[in-house]
N, C-alpha and C. Protein backbone atom coordinates (compact mmCIF):
# COMPACT_ATOMS: atom_id res chain seq x y z
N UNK A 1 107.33 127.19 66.87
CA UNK A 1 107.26 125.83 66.34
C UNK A 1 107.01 125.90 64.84
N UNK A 2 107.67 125.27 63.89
CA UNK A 2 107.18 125.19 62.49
C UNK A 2 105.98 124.35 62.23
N UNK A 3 105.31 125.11 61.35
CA UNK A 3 104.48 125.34 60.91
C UNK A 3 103.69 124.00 60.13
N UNK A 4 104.64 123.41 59.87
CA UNK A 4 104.50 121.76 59.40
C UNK A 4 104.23 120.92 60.33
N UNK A 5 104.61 121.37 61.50
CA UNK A 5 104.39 120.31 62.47
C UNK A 5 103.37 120.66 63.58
N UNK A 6 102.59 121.77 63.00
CA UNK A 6 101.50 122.39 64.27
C UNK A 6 99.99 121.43 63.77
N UNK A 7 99.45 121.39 65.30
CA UNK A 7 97.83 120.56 64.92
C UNK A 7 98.27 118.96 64.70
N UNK A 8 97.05 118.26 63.51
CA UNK A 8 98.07 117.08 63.19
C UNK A 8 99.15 116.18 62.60
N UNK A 9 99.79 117.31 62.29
CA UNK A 9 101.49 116.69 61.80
C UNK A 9 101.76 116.38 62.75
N UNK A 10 101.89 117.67 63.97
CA UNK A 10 102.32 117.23 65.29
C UNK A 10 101.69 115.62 66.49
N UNK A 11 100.44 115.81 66.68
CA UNK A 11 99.44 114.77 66.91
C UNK A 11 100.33 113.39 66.37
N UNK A 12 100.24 113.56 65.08
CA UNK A 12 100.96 112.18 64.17
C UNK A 12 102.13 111.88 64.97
N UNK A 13 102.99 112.57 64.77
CA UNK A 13 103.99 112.52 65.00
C UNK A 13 104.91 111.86 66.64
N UNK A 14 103.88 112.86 67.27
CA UNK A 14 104.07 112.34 68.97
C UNK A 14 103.32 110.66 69.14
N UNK A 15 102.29 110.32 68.63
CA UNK A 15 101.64 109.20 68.52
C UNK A 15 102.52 108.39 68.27
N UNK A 16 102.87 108.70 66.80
CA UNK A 16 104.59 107.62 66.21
C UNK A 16 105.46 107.46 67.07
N UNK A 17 106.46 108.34 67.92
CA UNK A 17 107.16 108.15 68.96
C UNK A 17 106.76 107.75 69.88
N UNK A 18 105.40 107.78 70.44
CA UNK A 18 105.01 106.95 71.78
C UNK A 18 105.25 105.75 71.63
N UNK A 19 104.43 105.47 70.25
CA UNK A 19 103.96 104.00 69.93
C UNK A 19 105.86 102.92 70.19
N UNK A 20 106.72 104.00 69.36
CA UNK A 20 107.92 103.45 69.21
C UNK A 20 108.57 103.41 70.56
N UNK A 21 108.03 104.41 71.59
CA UNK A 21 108.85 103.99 72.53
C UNK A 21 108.12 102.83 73.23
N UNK A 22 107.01 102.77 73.26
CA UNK A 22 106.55 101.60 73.79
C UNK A 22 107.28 100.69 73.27
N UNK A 23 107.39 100.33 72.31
CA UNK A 23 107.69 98.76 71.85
C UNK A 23 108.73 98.59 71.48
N UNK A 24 109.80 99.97 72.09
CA UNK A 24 111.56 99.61 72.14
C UNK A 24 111.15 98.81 73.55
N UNK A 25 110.78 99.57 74.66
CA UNK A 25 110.69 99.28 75.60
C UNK A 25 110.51 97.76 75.94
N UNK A 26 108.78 97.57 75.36
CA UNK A 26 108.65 96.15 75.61
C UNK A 26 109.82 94.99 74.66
N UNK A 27 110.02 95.38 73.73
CA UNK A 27 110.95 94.62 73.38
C UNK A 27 112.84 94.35 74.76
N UNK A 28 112.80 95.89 74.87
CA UNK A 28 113.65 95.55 76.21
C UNK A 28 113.53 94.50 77.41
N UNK A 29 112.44 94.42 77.60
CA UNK A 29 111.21 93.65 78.83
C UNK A 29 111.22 92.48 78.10
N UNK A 30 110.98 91.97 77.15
CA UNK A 30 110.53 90.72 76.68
C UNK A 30 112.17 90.11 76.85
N UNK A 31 113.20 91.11 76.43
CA UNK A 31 114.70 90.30 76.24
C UNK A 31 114.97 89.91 77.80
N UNK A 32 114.77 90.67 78.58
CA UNK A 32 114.93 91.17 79.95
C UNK A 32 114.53 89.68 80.99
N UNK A 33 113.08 89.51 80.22
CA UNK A 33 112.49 88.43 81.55
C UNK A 33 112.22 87.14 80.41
N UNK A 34 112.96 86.71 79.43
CA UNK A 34 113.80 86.11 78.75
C UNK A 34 112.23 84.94 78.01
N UNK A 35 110.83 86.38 77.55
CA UNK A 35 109.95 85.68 77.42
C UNK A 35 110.02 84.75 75.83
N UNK A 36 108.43 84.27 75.69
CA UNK A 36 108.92 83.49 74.40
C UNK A 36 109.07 83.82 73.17
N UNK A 37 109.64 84.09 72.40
CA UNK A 37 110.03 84.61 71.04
C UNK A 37 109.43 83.66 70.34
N UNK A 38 108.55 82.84 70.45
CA UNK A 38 107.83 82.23 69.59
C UNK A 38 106.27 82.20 69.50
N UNK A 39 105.96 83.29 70.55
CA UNK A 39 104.83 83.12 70.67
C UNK A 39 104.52 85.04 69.41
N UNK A 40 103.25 84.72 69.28
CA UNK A 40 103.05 85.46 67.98
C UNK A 40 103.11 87.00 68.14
N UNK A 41 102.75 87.43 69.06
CA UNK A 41 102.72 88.94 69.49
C UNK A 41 104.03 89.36 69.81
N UNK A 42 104.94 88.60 70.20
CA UNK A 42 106.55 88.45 70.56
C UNK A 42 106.88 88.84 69.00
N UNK A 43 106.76 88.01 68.14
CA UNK A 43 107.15 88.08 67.09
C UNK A 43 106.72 89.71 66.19
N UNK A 44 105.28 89.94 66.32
CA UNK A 44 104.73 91.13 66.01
C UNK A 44 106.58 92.60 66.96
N UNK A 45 106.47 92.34 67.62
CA UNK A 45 107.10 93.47 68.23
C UNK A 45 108.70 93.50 67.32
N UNK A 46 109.21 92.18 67.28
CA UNK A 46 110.20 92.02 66.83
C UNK A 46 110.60 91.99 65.64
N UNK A 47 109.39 91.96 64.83
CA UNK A 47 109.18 92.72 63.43
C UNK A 47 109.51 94.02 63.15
N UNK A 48 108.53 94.66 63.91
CA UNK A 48 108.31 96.21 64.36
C UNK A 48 109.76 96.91 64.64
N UNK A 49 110.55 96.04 65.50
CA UNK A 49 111.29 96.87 66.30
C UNK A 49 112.93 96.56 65.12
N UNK A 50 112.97 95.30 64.73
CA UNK A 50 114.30 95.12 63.76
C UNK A 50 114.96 95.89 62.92
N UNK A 51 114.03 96.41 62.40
CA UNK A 51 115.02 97.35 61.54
C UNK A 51 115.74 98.19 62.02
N UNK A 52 115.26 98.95 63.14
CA UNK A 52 116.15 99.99 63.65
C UNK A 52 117.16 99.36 64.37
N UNK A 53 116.52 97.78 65.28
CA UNK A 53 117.80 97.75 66.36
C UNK A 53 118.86 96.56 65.42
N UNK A 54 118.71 95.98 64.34
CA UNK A 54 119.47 94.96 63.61
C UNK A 54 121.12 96.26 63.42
N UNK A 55 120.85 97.27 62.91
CA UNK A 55 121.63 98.28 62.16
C UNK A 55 122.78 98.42 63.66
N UNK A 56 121.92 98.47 64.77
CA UNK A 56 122.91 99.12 65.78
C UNK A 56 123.41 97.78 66.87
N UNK A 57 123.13 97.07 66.72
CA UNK A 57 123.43 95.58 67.31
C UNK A 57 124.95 95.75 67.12
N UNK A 58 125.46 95.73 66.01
CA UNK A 58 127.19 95.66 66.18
C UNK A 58 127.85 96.72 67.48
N UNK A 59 127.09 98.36 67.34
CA UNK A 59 127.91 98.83 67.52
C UNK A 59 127.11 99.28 69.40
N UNK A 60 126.00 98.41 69.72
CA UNK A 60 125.87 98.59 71.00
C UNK A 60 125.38 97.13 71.72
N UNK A 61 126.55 96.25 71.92
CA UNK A 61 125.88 94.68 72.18
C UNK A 61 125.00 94.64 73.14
N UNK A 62 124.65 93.74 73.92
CA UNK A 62 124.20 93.03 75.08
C UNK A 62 125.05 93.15 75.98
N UNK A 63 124.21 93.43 77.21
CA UNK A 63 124.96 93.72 78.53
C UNK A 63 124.05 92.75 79.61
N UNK A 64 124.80 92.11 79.73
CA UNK A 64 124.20 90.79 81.03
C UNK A 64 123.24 90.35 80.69
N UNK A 65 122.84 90.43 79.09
CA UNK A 65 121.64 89.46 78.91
C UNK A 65 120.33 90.41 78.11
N UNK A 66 120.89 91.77 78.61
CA UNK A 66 120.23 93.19 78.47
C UNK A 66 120.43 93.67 77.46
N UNK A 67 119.18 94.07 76.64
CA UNK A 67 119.00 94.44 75.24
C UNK A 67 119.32 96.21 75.10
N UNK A 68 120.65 96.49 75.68
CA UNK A 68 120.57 98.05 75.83
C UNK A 68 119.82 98.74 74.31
N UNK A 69 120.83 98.54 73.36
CA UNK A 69 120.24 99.41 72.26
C UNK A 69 118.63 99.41 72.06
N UNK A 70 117.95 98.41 72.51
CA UNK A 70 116.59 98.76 72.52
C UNK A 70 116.07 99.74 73.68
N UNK A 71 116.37 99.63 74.74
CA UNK A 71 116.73 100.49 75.56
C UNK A 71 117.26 102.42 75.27
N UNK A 72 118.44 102.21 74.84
CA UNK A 72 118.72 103.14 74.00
C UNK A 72 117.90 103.99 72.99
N UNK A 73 117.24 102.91 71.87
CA UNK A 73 116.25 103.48 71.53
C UNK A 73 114.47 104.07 72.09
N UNK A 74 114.51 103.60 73.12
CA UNK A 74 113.31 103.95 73.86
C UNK A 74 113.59 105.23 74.45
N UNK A 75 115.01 105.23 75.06
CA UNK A 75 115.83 106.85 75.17
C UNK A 75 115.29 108.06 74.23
N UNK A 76 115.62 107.75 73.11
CA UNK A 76 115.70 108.28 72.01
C UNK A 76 114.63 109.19 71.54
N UNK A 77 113.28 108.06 71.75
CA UNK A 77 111.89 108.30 71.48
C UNK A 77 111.10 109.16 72.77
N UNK A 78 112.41 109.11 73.61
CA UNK A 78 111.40 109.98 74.40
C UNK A 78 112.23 111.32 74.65
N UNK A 79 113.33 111.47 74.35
CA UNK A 79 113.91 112.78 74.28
C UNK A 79 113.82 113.62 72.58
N UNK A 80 112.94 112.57 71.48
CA UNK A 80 112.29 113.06 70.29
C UNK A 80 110.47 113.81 71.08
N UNK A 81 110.45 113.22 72.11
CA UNK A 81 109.44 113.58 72.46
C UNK A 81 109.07 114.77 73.00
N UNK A 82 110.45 114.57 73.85
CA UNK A 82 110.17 115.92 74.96
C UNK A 82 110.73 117.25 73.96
N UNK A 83 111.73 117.09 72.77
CA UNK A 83 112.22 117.99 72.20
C UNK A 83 110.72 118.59 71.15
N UNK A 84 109.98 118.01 70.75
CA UNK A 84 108.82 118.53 69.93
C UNK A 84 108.07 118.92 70.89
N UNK A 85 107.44 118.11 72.04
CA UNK A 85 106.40 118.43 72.93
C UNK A 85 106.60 119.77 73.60
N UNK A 86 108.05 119.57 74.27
CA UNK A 86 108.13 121.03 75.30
C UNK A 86 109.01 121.45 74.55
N UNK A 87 109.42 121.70 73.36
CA UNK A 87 110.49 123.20 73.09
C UNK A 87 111.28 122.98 73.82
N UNK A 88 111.96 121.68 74.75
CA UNK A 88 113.02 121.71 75.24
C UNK A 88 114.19 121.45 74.28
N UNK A 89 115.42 122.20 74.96
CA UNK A 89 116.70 121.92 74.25
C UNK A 89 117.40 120.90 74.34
N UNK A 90 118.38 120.61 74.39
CA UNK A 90 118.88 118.84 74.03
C UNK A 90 119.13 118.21 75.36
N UNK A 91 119.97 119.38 75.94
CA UNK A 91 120.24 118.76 77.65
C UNK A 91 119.20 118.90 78.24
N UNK A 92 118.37 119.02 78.44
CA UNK A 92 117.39 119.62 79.28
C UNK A 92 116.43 118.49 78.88
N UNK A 93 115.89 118.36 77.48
CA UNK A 93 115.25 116.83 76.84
C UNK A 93 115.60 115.45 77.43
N UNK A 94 117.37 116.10 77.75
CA UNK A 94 117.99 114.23 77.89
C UNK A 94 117.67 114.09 79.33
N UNK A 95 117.32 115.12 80.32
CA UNK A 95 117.62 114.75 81.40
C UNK A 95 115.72 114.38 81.64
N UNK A 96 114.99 114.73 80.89
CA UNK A 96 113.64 114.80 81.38
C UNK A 96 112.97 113.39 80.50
N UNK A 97 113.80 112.93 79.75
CA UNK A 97 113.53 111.55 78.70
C UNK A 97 114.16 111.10 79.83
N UNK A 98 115.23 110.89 80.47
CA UNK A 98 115.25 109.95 81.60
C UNK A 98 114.85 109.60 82.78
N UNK A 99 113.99 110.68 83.03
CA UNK A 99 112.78 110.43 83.95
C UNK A 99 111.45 109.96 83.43
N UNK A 100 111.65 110.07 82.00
CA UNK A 100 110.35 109.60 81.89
C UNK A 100 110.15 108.13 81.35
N UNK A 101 111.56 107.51 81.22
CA UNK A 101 111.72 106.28 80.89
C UNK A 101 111.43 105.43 82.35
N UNK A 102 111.38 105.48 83.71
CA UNK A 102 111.14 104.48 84.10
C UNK A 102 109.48 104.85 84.51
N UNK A 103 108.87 105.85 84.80
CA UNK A 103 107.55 106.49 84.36
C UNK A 103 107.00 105.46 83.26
N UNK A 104 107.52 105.30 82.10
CA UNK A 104 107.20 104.68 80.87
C UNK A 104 107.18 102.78 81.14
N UNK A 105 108.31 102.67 82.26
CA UNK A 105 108.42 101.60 82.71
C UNK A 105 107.18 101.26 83.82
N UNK A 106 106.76 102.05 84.19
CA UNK A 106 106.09 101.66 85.36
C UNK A 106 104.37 101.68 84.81
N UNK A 107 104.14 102.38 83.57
CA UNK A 107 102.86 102.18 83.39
C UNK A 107 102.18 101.33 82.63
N UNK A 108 103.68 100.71 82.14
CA UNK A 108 103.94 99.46 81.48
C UNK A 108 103.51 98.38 82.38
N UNK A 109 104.02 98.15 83.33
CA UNK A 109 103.60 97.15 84.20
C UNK A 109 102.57 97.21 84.90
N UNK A 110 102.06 98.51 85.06
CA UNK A 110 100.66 98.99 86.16
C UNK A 110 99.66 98.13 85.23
N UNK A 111 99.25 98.38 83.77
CA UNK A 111 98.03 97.83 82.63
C UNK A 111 98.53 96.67 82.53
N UNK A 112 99.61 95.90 82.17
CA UNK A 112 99.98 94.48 82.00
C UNK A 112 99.37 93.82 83.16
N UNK A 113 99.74 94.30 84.68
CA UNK A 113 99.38 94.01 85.94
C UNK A 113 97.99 93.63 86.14
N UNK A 114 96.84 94.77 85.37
CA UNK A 114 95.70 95.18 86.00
C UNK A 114 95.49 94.41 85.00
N UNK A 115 95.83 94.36 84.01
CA UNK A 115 95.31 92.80 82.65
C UNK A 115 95.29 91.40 83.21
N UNK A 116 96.34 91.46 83.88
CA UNK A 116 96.75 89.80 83.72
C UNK A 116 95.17 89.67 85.30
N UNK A 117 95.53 90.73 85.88
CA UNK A 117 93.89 90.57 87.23
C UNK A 117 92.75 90.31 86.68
N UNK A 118 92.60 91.44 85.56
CA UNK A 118 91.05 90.73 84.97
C UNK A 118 90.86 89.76 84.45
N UNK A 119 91.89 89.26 83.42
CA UNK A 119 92.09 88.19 82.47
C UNK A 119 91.66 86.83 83.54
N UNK A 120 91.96 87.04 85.04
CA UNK A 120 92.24 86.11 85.88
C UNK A 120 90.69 85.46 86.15
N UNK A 121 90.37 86.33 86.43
CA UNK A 121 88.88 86.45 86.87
C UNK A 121 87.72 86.16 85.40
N UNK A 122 87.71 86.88 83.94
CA UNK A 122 87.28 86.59 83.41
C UNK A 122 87.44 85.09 82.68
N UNK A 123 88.85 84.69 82.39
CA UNK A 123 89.64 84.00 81.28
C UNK A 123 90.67 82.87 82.22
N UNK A 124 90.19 82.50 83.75
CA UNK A 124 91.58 82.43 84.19
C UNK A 124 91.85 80.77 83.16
N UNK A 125 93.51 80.05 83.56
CA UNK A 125 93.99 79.52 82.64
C UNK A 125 93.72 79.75 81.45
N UNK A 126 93.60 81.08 81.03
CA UNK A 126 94.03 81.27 79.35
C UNK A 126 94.85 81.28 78.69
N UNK A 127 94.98 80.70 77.58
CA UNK A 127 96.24 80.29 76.68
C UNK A 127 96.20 80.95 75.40
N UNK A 128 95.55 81.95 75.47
CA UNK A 128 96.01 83.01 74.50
C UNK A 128 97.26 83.59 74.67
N UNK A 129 98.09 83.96 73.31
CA UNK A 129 99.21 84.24 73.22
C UNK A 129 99.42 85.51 74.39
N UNK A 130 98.70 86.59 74.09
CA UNK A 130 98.75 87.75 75.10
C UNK A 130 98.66 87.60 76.33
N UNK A 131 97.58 86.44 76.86
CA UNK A 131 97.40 86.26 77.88
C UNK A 131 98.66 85.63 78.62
N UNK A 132 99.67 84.65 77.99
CA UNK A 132 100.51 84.08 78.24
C UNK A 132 101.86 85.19 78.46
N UNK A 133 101.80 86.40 77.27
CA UNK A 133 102.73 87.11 77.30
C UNK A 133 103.09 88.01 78.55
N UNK A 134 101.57 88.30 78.67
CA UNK A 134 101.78 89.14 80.03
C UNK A 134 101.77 88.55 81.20
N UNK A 135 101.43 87.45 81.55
CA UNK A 135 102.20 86.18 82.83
C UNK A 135 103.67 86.18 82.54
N UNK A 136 104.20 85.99 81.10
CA UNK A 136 105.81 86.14 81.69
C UNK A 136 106.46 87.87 81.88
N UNK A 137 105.49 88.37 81.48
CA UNK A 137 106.15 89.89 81.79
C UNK A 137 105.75 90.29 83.53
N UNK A 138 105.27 89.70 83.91
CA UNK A 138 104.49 90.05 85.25
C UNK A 138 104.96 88.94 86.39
N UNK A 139 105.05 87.89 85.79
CA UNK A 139 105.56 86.70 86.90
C UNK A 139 107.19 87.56 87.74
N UNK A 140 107.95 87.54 86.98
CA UNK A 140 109.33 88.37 87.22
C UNK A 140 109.52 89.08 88.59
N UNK A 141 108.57 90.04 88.36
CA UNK A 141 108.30 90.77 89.51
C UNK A 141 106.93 90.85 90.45
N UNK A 142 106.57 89.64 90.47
CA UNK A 142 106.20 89.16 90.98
C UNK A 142 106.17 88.21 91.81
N UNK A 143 107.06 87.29 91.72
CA UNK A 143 107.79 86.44 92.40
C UNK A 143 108.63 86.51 93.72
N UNK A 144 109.38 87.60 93.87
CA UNK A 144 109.91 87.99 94.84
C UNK A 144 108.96 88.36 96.14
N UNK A 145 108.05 88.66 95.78
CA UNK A 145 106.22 89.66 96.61
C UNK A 145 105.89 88.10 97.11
N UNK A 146 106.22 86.83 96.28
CA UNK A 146 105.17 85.81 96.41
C UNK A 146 105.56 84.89 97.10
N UNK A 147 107.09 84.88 97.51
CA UNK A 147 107.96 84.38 98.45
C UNK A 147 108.04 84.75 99.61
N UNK A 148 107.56 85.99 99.69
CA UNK A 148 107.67 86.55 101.33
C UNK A 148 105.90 86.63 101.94
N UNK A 149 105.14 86.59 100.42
CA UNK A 149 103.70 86.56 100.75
C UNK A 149 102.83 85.77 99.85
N UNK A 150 103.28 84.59 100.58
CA UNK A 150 102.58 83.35 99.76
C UNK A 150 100.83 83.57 99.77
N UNK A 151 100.48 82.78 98.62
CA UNK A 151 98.80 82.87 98.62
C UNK A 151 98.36 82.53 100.07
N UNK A 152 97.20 82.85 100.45
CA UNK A 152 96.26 82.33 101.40
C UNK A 152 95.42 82.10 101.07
N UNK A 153 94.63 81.13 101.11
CA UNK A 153 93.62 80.66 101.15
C UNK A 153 92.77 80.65 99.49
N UNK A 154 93.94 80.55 98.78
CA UNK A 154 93.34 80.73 97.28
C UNK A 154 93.29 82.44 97.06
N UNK A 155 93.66 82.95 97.78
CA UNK A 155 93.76 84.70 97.38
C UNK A 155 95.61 84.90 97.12
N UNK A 156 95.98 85.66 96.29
CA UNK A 156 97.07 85.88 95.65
C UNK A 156 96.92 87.95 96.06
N UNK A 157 97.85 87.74 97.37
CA UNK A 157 97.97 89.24 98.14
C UNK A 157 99.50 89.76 96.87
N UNK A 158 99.55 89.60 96.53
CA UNK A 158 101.16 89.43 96.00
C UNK A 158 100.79 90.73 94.94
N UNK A 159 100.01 91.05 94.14
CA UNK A 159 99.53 91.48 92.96
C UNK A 159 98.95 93.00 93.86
N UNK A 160 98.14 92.86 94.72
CA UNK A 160 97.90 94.12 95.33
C UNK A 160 99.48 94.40 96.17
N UNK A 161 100.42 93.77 96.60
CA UNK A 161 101.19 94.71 96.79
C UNK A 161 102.11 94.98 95.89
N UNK A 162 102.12 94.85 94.49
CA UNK A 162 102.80 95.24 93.89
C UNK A 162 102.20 96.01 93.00
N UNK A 163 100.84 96.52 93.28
CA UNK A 163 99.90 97.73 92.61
C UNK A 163 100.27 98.94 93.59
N UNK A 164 100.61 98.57 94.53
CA UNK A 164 100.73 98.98 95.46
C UNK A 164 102.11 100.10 95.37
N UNK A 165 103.17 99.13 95.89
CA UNK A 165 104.53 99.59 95.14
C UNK A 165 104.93 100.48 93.49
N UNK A 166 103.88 100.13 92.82
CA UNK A 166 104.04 100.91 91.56
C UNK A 166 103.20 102.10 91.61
N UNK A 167 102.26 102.02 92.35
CA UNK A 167 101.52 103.41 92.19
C UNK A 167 102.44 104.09 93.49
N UNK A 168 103.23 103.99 94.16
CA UNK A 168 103.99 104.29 95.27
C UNK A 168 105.30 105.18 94.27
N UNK A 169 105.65 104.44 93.41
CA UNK A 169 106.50 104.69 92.64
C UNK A 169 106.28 105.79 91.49
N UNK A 170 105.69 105.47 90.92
CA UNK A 170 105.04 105.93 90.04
C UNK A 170 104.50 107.81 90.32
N UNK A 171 103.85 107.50 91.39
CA UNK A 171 102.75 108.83 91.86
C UNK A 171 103.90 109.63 92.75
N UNK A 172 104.56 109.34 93.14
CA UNK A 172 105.43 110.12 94.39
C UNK A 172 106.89 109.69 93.85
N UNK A 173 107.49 108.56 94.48
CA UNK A 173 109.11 108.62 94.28
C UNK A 173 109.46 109.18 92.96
N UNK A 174 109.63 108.54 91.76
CA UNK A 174 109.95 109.16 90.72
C UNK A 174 109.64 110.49 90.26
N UNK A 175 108.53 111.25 90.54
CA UNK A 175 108.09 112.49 90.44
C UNK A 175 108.35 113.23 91.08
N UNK A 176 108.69 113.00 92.60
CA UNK A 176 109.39 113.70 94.15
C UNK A 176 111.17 113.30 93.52
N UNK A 177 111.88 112.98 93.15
CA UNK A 177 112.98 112.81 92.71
C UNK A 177 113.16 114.47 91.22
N UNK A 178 112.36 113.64 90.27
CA UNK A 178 112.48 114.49 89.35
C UNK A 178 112.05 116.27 89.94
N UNK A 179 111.59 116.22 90.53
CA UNK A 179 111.65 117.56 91.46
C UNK A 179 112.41 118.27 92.06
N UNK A 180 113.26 117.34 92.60
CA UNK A 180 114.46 117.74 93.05
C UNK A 180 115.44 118.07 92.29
N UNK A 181 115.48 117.83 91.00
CA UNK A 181 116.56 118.04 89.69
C UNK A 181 115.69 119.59 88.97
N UNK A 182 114.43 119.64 89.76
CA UNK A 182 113.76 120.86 88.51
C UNK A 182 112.98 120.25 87.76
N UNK A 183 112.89 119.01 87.57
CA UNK A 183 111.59 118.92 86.32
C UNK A 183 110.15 118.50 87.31
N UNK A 184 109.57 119.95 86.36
CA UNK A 184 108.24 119.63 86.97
C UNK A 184 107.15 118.29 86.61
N UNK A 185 106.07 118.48 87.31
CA UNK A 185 105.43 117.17 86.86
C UNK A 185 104.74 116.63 85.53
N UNK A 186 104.47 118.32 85.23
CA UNK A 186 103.76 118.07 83.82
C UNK A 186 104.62 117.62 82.91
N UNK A 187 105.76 117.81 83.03
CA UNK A 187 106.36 117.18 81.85
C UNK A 187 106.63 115.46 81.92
N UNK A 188 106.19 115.33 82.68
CA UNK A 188 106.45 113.40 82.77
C UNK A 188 104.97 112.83 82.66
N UNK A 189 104.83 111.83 81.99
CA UNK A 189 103.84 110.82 81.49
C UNK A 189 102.65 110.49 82.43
C-alpha cells in the first residue's frame, strides 16, 4: 500500500467515501419514495450530493422515476472502498461493492427504523424536519407489513416485523448469497 495513504490519510479517506456513499444512497431513497425536497435536511443532502450528480444527469437519466446515477455513484464509493480497504482488484471490487450496496441499503433502514421507534415513544407527533424525513423514508416499506398487519389495539406489529425481515436479510440472506459467489463476510459492512 503507498505510503501516503497508510494510518490517517487512509482513516480520512475511507470516512470520505463512506460518508459519500451514504448520501448518494440516501439521496437515491429520498428520489425513490418521492420524499420532500423542501424540507431542510433534504436540501442539506442535495447540496452535498449536486455537484457530482448535476455533471452526469445528461449522460445517465432517470429510470422509472429512479435516480440511477446517484445510485451509480454510491456504486462507485463502495468499489473506491473495497479497492483501498482490501487490495482488491477492479473485478473482484465490483463484484464485492455490489454486495455491499444493498448491505448499505439495509442498515440504512435498520437506524432510520429504530429512530423513527424511539422518536415515537420519546417525541411522538414530531414535526421536526428529520423526524418527518425518516416517516417518509420508512412509511414505504412499511405499508405493505401494515395492510396485511393492521395495528391492534394501539400497538403497531408492522415495525417489529420489518426489524425482523431486515435483520433476516441483512445477517443471513445477503451474506449466505455473497458466499456462494466467494466473498467472505468480512469484507461486507
Amino acid at each position: 500500500m503507498n505510503e501516503a495513504l497508510s494510518g490517517g490519510g487512509l482513516f480520512l479517506l475511507r470516512t470520505v467515501l463512506s460518508l459519500a456513499s451514504f448520501l448518494f444512497l440516501l439521496r437515491f431513497l429520498l428520489q425513490a419514495v418521492r420524499a420532500d425536497f423542501y424540507n431542510p435536511l433534504t436540501q442539506g443532502v442535495v447540496r452535498f450530493t449536486d455537484p457530482l450528480l448535476k455533471p452526469l444527469r445528461p449522460l445517465i437519466p432517470y429510470l422509472g422515476g429512479l435516480d440511477i446515477a446517484a445510485l451509480g455513484l454510491t456504486l462507485l464509493a463502495e468499489l473506491l472502498l473495497c479497492m483501498l480497504t482490501f487490495g482488491l482488484p477492479l473485478g473482484s471490487a465490483l463484484l464485492v461493492a455490489a454486495f455491499r450496496l444493498p448491505m448499505r441499503l439495509l442498515e440504512l433502514y435498520f437506524w432510520a427504523l429504530l429512530i423513527v421507534v424511539i422518536l415515537s415513544w420519546v417525541a411522538p407527533m414530531s414535526r421536526h424536519p428529520g423526524a418527518e424525513l425518516l416517516e417518509q423514508l420508512t412509511a414505504p416499506v412499511l405499508a405493505p407489513i401494515r395492510r396485511l398487519l393492521p395495528p391492534a389495539g394501539g400497538l403497531d406489529f408492522s415495525v417489529l416485523v420489518l426489524f425482523l425481515l431486515l435483520t433476516l436479510l441483512r445477517d443471513y440472506l445477503v451474506p449466505g448469497l455473497a458466499l456462494e459467489v466467494g466473498i467472505p463476510r468480512m469484507l461486507l459492512p
